[in-house]
N, C-alpha and C. Protein backbone atom coordinates (compact mmCIF):
# COMPACT_ATOMS: atom_id res chain seq x y z
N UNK A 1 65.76 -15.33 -32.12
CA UNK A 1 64.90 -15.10 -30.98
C UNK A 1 63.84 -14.04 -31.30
N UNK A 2 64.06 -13.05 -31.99
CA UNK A 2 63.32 -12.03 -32.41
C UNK A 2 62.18 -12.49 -33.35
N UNK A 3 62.87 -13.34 -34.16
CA UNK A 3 61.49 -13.66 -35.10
C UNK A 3 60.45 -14.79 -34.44
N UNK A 4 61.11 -15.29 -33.30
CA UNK A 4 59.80 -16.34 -32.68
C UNK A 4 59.09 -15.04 -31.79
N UNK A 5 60.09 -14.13 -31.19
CA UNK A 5 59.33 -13.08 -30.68
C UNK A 5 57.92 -12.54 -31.64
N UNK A 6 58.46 -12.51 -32.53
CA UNK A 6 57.62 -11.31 -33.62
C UNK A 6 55.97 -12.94 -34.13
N UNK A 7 56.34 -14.02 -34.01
CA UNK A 7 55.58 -15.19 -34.70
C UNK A 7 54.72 -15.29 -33.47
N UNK A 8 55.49 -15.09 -32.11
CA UNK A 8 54.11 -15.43 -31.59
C UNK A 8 53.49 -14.32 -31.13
N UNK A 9 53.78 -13.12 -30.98
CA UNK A 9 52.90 -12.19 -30.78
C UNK A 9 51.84 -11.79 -32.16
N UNK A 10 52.29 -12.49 -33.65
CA UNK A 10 51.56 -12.21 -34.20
C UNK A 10 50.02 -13.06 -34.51
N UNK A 11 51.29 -14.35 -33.94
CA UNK A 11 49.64 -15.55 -33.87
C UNK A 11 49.03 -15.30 -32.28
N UNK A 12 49.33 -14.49 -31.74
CA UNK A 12 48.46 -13.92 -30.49
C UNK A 12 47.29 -13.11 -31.10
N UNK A 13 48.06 -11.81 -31.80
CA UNK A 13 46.87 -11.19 -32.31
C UNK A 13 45.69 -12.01 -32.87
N UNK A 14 46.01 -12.52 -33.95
CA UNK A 14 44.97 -13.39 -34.74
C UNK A 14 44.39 -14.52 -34.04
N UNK A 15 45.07 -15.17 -32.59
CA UNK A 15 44.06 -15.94 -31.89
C UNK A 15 43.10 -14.84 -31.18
N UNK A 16 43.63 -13.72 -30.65
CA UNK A 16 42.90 -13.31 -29.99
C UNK A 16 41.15 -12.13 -31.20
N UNK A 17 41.83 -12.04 -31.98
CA UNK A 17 40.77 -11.69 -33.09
C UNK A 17 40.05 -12.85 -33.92
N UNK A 18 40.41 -14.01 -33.48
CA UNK A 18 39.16 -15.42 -33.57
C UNK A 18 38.48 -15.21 -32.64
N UNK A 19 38.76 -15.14 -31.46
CA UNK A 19 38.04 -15.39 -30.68
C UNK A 19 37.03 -14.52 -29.93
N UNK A 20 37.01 -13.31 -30.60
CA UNK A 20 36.51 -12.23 -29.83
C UNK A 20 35.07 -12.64 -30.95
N UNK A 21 33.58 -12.00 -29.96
CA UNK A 21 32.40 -12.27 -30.50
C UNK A 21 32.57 -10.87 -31.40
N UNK A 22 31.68 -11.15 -32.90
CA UNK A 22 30.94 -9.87 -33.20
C UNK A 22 30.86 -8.78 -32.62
N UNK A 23 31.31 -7.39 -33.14
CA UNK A 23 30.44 -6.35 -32.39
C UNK A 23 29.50 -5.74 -33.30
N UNK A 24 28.43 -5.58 -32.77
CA UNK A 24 27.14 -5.48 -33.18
C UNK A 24 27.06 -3.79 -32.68
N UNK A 25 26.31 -2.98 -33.96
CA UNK A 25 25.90 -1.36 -33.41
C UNK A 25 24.65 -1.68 -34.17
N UNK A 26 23.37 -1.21 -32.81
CA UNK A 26 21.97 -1.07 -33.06
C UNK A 26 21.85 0.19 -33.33
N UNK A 27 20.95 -0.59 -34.70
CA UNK A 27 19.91 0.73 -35.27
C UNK A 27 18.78 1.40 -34.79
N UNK A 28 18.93 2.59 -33.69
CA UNK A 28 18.22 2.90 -33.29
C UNK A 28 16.42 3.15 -33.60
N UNK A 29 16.81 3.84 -34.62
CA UNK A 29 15.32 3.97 -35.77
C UNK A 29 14.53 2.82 -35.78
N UNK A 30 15.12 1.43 -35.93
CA UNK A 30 13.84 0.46 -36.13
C UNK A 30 14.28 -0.45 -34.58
N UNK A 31 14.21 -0.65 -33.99
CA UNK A 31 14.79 -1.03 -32.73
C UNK A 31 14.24 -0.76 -31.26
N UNK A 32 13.64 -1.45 -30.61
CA UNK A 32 12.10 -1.03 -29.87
C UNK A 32 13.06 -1.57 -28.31
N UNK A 33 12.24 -0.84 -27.36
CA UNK A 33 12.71 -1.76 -25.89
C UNK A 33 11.57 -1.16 -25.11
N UNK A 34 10.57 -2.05 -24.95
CA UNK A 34 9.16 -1.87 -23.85
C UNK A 34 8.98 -2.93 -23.22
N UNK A 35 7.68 -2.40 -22.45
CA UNK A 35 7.26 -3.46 -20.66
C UNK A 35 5.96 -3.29 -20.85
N UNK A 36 5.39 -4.36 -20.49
CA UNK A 36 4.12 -4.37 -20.79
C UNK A 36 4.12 -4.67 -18.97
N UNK A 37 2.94 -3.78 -18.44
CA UNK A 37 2.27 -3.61 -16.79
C UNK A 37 0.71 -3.87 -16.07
N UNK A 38 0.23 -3.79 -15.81
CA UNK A 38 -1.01 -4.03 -15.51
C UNK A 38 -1.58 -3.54 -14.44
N UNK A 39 -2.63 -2.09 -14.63
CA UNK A 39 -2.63 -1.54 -13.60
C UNK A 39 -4.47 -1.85 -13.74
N UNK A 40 -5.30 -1.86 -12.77
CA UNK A 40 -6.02 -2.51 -12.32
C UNK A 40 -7.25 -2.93 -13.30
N UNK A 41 -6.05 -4.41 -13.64
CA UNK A 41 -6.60 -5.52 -14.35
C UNK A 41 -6.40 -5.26 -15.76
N UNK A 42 -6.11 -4.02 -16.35
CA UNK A 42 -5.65 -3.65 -17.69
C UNK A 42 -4.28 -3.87 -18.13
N UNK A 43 -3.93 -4.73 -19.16
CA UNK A 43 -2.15 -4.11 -19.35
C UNK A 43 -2.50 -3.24 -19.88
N UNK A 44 -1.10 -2.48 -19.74
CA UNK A 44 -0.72 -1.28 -20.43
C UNK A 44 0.83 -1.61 -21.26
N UNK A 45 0.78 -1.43 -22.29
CA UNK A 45 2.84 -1.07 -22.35
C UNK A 45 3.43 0.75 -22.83
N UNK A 46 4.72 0.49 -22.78
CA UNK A 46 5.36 1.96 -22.68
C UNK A 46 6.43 1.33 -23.24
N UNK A 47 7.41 2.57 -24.03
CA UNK A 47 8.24 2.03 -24.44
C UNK A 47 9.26 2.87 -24.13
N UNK A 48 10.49 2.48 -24.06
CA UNK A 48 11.71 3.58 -23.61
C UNK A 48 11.88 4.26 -25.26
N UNK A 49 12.13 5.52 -25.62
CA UNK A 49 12.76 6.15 -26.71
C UNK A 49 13.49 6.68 -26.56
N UNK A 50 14.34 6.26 -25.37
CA UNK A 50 16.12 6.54 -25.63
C UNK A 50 16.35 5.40 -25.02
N UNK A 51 17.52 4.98 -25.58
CA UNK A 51 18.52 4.02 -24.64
C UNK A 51 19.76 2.89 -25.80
N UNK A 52 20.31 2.61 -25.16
CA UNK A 52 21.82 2.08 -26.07
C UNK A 52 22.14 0.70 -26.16
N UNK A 53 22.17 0.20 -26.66
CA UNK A 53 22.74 -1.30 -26.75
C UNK A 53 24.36 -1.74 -27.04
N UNK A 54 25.26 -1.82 -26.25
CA UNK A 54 26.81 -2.01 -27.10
C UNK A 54 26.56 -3.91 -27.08
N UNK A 55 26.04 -4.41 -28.37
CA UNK A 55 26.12 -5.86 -28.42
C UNK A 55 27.09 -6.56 -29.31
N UNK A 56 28.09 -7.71 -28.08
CA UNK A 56 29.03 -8.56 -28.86
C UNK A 56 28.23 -9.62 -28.83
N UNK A 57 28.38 -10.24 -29.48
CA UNK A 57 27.39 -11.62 -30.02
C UNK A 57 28.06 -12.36 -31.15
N UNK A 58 28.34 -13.63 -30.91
CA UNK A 58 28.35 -14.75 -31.80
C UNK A 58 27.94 -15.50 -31.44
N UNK A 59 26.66 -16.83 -31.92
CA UNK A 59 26.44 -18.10 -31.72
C UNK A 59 27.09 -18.73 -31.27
N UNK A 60 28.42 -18.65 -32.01
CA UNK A 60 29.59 -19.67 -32.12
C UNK A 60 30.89 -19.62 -31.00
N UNK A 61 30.27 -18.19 -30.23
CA UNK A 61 31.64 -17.85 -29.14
C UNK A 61 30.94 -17.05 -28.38
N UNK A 62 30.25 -17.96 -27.88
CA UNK A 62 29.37 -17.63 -26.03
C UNK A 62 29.89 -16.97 -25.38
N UNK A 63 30.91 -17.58 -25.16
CA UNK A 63 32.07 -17.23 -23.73
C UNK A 63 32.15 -15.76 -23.82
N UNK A 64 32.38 -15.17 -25.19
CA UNK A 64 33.16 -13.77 -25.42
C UNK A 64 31.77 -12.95 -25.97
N UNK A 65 30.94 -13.60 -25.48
CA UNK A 65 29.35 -12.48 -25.89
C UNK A 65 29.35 -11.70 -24.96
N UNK A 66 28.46 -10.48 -25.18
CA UNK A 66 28.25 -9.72 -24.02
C UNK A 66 27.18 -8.31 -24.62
N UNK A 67 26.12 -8.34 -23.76
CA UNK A 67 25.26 -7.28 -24.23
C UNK A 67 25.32 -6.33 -22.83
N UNK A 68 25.53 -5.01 -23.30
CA UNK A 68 25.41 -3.73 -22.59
C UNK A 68 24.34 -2.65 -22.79
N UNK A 69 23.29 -2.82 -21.78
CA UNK A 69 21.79 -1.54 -22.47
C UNK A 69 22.01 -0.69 -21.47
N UNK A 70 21.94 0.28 -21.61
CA UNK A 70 21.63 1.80 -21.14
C UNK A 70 20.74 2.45 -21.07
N UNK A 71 19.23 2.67 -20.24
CA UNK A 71 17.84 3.10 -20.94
C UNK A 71 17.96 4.11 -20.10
N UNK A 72 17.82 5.14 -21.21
CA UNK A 72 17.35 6.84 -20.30
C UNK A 72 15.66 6.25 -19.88
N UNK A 73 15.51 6.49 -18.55
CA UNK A 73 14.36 5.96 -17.67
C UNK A 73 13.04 7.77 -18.15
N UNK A 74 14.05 8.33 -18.09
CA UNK A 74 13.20 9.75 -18.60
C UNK A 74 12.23 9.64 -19.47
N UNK A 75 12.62 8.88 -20.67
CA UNK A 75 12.21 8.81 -22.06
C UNK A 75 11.10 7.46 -22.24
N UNK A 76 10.58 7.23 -21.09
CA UNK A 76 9.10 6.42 -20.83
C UNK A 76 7.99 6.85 -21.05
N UNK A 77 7.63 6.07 -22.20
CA UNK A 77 6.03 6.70 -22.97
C UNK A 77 5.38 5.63 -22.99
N UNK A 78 4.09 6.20 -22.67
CA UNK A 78 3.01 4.97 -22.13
C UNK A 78 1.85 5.63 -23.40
N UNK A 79 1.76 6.73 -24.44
CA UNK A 79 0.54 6.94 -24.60
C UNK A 79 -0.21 7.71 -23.44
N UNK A 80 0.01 8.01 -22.51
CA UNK A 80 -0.69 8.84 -21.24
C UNK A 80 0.24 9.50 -21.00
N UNK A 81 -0.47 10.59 -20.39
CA UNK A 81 0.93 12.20 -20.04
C UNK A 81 0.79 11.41 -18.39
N UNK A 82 -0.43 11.36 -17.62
CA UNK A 82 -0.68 10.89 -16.85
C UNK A 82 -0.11 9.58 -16.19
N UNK A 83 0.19 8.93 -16.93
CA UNK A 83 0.43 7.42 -16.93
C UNK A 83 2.13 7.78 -16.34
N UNK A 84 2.81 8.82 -17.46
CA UNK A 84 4.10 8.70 -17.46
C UNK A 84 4.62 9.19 -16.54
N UNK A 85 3.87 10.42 -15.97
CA UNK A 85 4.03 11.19 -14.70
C UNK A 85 4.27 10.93 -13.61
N UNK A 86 3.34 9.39 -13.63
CA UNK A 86 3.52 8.88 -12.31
C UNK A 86 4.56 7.89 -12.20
N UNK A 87 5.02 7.29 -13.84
CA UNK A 87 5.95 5.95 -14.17
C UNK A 87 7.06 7.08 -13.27
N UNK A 88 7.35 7.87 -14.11
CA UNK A 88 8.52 9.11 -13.65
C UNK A 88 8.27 9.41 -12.50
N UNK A 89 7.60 9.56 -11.31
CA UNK A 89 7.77 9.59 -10.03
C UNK A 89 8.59 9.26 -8.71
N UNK A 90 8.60 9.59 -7.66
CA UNK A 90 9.49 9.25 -6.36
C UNK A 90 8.61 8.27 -6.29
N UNK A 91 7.66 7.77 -6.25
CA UNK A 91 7.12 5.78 -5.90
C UNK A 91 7.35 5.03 -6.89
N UNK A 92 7.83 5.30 -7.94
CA UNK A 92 8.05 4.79 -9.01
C UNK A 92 9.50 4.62 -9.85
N UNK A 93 9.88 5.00 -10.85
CA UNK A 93 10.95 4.75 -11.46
C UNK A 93 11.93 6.26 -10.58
N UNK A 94 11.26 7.22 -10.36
CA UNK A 94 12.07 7.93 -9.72
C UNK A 94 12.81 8.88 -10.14
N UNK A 95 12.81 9.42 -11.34
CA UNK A 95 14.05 9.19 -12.74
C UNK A 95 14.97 11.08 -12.38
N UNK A 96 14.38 11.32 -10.57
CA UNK A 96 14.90 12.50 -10.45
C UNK A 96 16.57 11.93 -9.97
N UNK A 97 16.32 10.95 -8.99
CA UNK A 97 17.32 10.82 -8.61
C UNK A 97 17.60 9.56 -9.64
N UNK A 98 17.25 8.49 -10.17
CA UNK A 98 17.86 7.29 -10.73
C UNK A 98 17.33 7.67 -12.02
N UNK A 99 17.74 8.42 -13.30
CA UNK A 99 17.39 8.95 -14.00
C UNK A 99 17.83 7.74 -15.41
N UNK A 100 18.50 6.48 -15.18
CA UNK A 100 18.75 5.58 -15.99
C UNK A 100 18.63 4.56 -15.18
N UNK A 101 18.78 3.18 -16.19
CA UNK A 101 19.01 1.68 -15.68
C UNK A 101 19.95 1.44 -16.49
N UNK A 102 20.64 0.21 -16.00
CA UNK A 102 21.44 -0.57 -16.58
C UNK A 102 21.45 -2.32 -16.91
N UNK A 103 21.82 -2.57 -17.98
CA UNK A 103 21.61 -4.41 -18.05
C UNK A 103 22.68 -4.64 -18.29
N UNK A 104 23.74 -5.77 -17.99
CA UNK A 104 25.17 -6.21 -18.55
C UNK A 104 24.89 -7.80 -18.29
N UNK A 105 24.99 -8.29 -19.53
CA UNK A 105 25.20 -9.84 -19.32
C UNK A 105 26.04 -10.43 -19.97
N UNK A 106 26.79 -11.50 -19.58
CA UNK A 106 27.85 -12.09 -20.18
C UNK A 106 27.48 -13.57 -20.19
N UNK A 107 26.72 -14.15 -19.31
CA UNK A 107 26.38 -15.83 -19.47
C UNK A 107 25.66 -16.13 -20.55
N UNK A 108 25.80 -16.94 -21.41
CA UNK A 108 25.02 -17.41 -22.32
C UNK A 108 24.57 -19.10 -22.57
N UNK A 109 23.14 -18.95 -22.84
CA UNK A 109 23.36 -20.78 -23.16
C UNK A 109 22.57 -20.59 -24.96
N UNK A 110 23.03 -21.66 -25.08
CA UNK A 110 22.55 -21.96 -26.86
C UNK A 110 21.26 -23.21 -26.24
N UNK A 111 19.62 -22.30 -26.58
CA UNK A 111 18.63 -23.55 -26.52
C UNK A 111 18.08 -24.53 -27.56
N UNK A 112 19.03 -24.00 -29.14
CA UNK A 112 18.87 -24.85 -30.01
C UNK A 112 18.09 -24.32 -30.77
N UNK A 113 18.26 -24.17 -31.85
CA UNK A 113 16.98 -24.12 -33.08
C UNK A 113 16.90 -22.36 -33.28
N UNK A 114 18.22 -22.01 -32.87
CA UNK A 114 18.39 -20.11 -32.74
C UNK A 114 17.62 -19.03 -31.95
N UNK A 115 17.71 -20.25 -30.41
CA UNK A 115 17.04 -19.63 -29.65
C UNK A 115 18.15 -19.53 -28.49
N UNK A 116 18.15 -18.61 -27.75
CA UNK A 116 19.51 -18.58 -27.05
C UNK A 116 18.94 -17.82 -25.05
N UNK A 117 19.62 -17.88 -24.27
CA UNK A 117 19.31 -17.41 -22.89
C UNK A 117 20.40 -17.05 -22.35
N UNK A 118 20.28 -16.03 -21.57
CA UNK A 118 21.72 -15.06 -20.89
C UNK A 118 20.50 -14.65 -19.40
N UNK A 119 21.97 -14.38 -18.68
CA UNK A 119 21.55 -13.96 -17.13
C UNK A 119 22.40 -12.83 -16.83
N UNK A 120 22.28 -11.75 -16.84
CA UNK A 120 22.55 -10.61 -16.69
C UNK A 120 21.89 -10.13 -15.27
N UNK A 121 22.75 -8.75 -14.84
CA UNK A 121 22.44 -8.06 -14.09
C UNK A 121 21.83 -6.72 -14.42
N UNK A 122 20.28 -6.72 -13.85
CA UNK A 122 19.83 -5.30 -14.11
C UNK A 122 20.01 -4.68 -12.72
N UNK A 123 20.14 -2.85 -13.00
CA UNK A 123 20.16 -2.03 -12.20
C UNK A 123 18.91 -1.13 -12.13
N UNK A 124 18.29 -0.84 -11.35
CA UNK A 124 17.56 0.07 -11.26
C UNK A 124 17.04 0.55 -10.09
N UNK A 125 16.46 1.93 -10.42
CA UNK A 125 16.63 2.58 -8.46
C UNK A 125 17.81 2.21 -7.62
N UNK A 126 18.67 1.96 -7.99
CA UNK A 126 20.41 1.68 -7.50
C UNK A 126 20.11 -0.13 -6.75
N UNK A 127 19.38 -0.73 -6.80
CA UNK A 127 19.03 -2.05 -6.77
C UNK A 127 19.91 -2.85 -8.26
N UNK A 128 20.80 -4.01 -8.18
CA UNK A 128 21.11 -4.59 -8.92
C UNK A 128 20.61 -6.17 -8.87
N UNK A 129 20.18 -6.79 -9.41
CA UNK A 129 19.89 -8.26 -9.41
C UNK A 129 20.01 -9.11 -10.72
N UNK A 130 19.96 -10.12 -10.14
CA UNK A 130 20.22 -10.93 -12.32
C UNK A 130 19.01 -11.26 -12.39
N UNK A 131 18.87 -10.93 -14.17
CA UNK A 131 17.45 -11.05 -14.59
C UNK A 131 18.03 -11.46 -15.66
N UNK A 132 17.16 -12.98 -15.79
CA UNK A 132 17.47 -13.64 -17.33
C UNK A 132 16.80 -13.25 -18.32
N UNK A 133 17.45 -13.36 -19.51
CA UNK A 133 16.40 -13.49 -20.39
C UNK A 133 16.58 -14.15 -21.39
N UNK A 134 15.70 -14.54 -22.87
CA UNK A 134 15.62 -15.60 -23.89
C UNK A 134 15.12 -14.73 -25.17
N UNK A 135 15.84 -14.99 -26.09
CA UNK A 135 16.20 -14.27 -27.10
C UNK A 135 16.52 -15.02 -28.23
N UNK A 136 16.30 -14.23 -29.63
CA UNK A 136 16.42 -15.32 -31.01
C UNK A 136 17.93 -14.30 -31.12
N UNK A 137 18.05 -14.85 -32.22
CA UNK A 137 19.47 -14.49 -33.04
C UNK A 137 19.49 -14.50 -34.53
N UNK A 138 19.08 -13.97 -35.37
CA UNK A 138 18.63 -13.95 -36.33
C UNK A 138 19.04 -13.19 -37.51
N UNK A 139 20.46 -13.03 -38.32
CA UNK A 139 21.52 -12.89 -39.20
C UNK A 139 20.48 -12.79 -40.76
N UNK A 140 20.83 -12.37 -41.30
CA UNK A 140 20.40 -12.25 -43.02
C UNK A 140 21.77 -11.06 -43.60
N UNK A 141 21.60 -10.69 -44.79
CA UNK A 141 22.49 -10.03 -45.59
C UNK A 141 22.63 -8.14 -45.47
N UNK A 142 21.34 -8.10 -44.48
CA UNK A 142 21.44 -6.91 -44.10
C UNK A 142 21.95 -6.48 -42.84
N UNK A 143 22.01 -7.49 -41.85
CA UNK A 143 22.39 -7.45 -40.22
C UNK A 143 21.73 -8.33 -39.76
N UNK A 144 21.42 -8.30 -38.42
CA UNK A 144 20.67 -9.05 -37.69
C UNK A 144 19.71 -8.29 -36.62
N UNK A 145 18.38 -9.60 -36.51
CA UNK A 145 17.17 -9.23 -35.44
C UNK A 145 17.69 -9.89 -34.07
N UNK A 146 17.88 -8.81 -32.74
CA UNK A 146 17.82 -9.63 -31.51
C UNK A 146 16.87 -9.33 -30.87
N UNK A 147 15.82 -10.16 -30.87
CA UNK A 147 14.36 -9.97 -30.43
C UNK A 147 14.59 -10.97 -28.76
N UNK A 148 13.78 -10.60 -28.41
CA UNK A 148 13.85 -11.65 -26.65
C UNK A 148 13.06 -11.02 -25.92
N UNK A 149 12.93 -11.30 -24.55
CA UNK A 149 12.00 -10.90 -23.47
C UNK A 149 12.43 -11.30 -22.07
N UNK A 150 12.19 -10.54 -21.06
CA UNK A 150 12.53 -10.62 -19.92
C UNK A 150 11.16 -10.79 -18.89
N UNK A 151 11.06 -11.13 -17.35
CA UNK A 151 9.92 -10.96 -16.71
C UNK A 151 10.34 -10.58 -15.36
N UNK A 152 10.14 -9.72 -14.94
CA UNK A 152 11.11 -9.32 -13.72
C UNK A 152 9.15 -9.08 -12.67
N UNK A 153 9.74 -8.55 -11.28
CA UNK A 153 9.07 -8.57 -10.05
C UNK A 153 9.52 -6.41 -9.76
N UNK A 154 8.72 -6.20 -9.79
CA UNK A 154 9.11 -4.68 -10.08
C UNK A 154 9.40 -4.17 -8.73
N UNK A 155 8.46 -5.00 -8.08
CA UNK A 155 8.71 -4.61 -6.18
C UNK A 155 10.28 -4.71 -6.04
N UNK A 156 10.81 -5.52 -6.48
CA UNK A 156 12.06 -6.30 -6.09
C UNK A 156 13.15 -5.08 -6.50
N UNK A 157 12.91 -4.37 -7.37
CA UNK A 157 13.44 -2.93 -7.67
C UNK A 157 13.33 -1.87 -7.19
N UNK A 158 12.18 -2.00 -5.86
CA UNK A 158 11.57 -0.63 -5.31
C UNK A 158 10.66 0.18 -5.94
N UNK A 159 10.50 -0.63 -7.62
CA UNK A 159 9.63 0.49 -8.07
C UNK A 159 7.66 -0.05 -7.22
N UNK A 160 7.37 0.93 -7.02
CA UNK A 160 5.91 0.69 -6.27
C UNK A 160 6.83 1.24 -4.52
N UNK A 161 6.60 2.69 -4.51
CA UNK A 161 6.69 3.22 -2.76
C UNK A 161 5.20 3.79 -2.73
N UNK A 162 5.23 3.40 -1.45
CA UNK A 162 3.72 4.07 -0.63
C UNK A 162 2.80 3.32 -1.38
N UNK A 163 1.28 4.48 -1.70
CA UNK A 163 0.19 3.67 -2.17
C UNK A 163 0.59 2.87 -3.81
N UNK A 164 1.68 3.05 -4.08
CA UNK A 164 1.81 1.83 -5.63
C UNK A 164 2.65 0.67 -5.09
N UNK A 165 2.54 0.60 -3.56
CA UNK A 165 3.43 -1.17 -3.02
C UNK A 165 2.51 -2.09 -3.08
N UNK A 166 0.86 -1.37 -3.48
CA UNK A 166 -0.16 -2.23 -3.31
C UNK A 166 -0.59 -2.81 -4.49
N UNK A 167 -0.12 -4.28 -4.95
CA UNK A 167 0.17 -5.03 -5.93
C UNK A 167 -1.63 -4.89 -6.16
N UNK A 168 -2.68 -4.86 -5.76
CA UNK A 168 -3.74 -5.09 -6.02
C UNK A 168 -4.05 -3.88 -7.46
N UNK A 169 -3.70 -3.13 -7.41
CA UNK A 169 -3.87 -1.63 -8.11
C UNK A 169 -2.84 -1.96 -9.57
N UNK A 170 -1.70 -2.15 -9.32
CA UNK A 170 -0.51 -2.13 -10.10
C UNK A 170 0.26 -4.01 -10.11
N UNK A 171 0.02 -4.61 -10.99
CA UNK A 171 0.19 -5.91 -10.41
C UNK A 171 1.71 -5.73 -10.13
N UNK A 172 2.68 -6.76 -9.73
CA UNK A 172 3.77 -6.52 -9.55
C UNK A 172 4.72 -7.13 -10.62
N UNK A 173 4.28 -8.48 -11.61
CA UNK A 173 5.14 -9.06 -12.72
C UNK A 173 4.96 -7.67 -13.47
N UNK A 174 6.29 -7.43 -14.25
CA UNK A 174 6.35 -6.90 -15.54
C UNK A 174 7.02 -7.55 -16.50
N UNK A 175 6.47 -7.25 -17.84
CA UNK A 175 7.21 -8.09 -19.24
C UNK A 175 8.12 -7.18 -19.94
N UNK A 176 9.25 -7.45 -20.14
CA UNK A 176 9.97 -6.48 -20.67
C UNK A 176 10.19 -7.57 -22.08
N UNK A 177 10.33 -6.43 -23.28
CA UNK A 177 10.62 -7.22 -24.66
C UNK A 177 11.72 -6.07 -25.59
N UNK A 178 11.98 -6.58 -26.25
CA UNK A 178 12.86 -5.89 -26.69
C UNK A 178 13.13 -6.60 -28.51
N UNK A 179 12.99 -5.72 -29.24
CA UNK A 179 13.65 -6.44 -30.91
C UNK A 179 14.51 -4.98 -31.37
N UNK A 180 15.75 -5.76 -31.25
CA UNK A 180 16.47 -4.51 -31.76
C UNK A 180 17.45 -4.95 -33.34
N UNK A 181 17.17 -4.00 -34.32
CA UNK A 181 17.80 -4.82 -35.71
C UNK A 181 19.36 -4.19 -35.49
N UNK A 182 20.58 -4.84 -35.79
CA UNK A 182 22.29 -4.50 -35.35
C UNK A 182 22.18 -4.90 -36.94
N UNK A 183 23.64 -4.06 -36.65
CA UNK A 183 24.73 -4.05 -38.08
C UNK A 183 25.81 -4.29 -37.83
N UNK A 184 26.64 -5.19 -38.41
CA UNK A 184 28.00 -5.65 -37.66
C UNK A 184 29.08 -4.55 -38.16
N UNK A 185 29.94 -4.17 -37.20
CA UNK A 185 31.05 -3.17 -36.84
C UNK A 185 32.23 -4.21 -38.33
């Protein structure tokens, strides 16, 4: 009895270590996460220079993927002291009181040809909603590129109070992109 005890808890382990996705640790140094905005009639982009990625990922085991970002909202650089002042504002990102965001997604679809789509939930200004996005997957001998892009409604987050609710000034789509190079754990 003991040794079927001991056989199947050991082919437990090893099913359950098939089946778990990759864990992936991003290299911060070459590894980008910005939004491109458009404030009257100009884009602009900014890029976060802090924030975390914990990414499980396999092609091959969807089910058990899962990407976790963390962006210090503080660390928003537009190239303008001006620009950022106001990104960092109470009508805006806010970052006195909501001083981060959050993304967690676990759905995945495979669109073929190593192009892939997940629907995650972002947080921000304490607003949560799912925001998809579409993304490559891209492996070589050194790690891998997860490059993708998101398009979210910024109103829909609260960011824009008072005179920045007026989409005419500040449009309201934003592009969020992201290429971050991982090294597998």
């Amino acid at each position: 009895m003991r040794t079927k005890l001991l056989t199947l808890a050991a082919f437990t382990l090893v099913l359950g270590i098939a089946v778990a996705a990759a864990q992936w640790t991003m290299q911060p140094q070459q590894s980008e996460l910005r939004f491109t905005g458009t404030q009257d009639g100009v884009p602009f982009e900014a890029v976060f220079q802090k924030f975390t990625a914990d990414i499980k990922f396999d092609p091959q085991d969807l089910t058990n993927s899962r990407f976790d970002v963390k962006i210090d909202l503080t660390s928003v650089h537009s190239g303008d002291e001006d620009r950022d002042f106001t990104i960092k504002s109470a009508d805006l990102f806010d970052v006195h009181q909501w001083p981060s965001s959050h993304y967690v997604a676990d759905r995945f679809t495979d669109k073929g040809a190593g192009k892939f789509a997940a629907t995650g939930k972002l947080t921000l200004r304490d607003i949560t909603l799912d925001v998809p996005i579409e993304f490559t997957f891209e492996k070589d001998k050194d790690g891998a590129w997860l490059r993708g892009a998101a398009s979210l409604k910024r109103l829909d987050f609260g960011v824009g109070q008072g005179d920045w609710s007026d989409t005419s000034s500040v449009a309201n789509d934003v592009k969020v992109r992201f290429d971050l190079l991982l090294k597998q754990q």
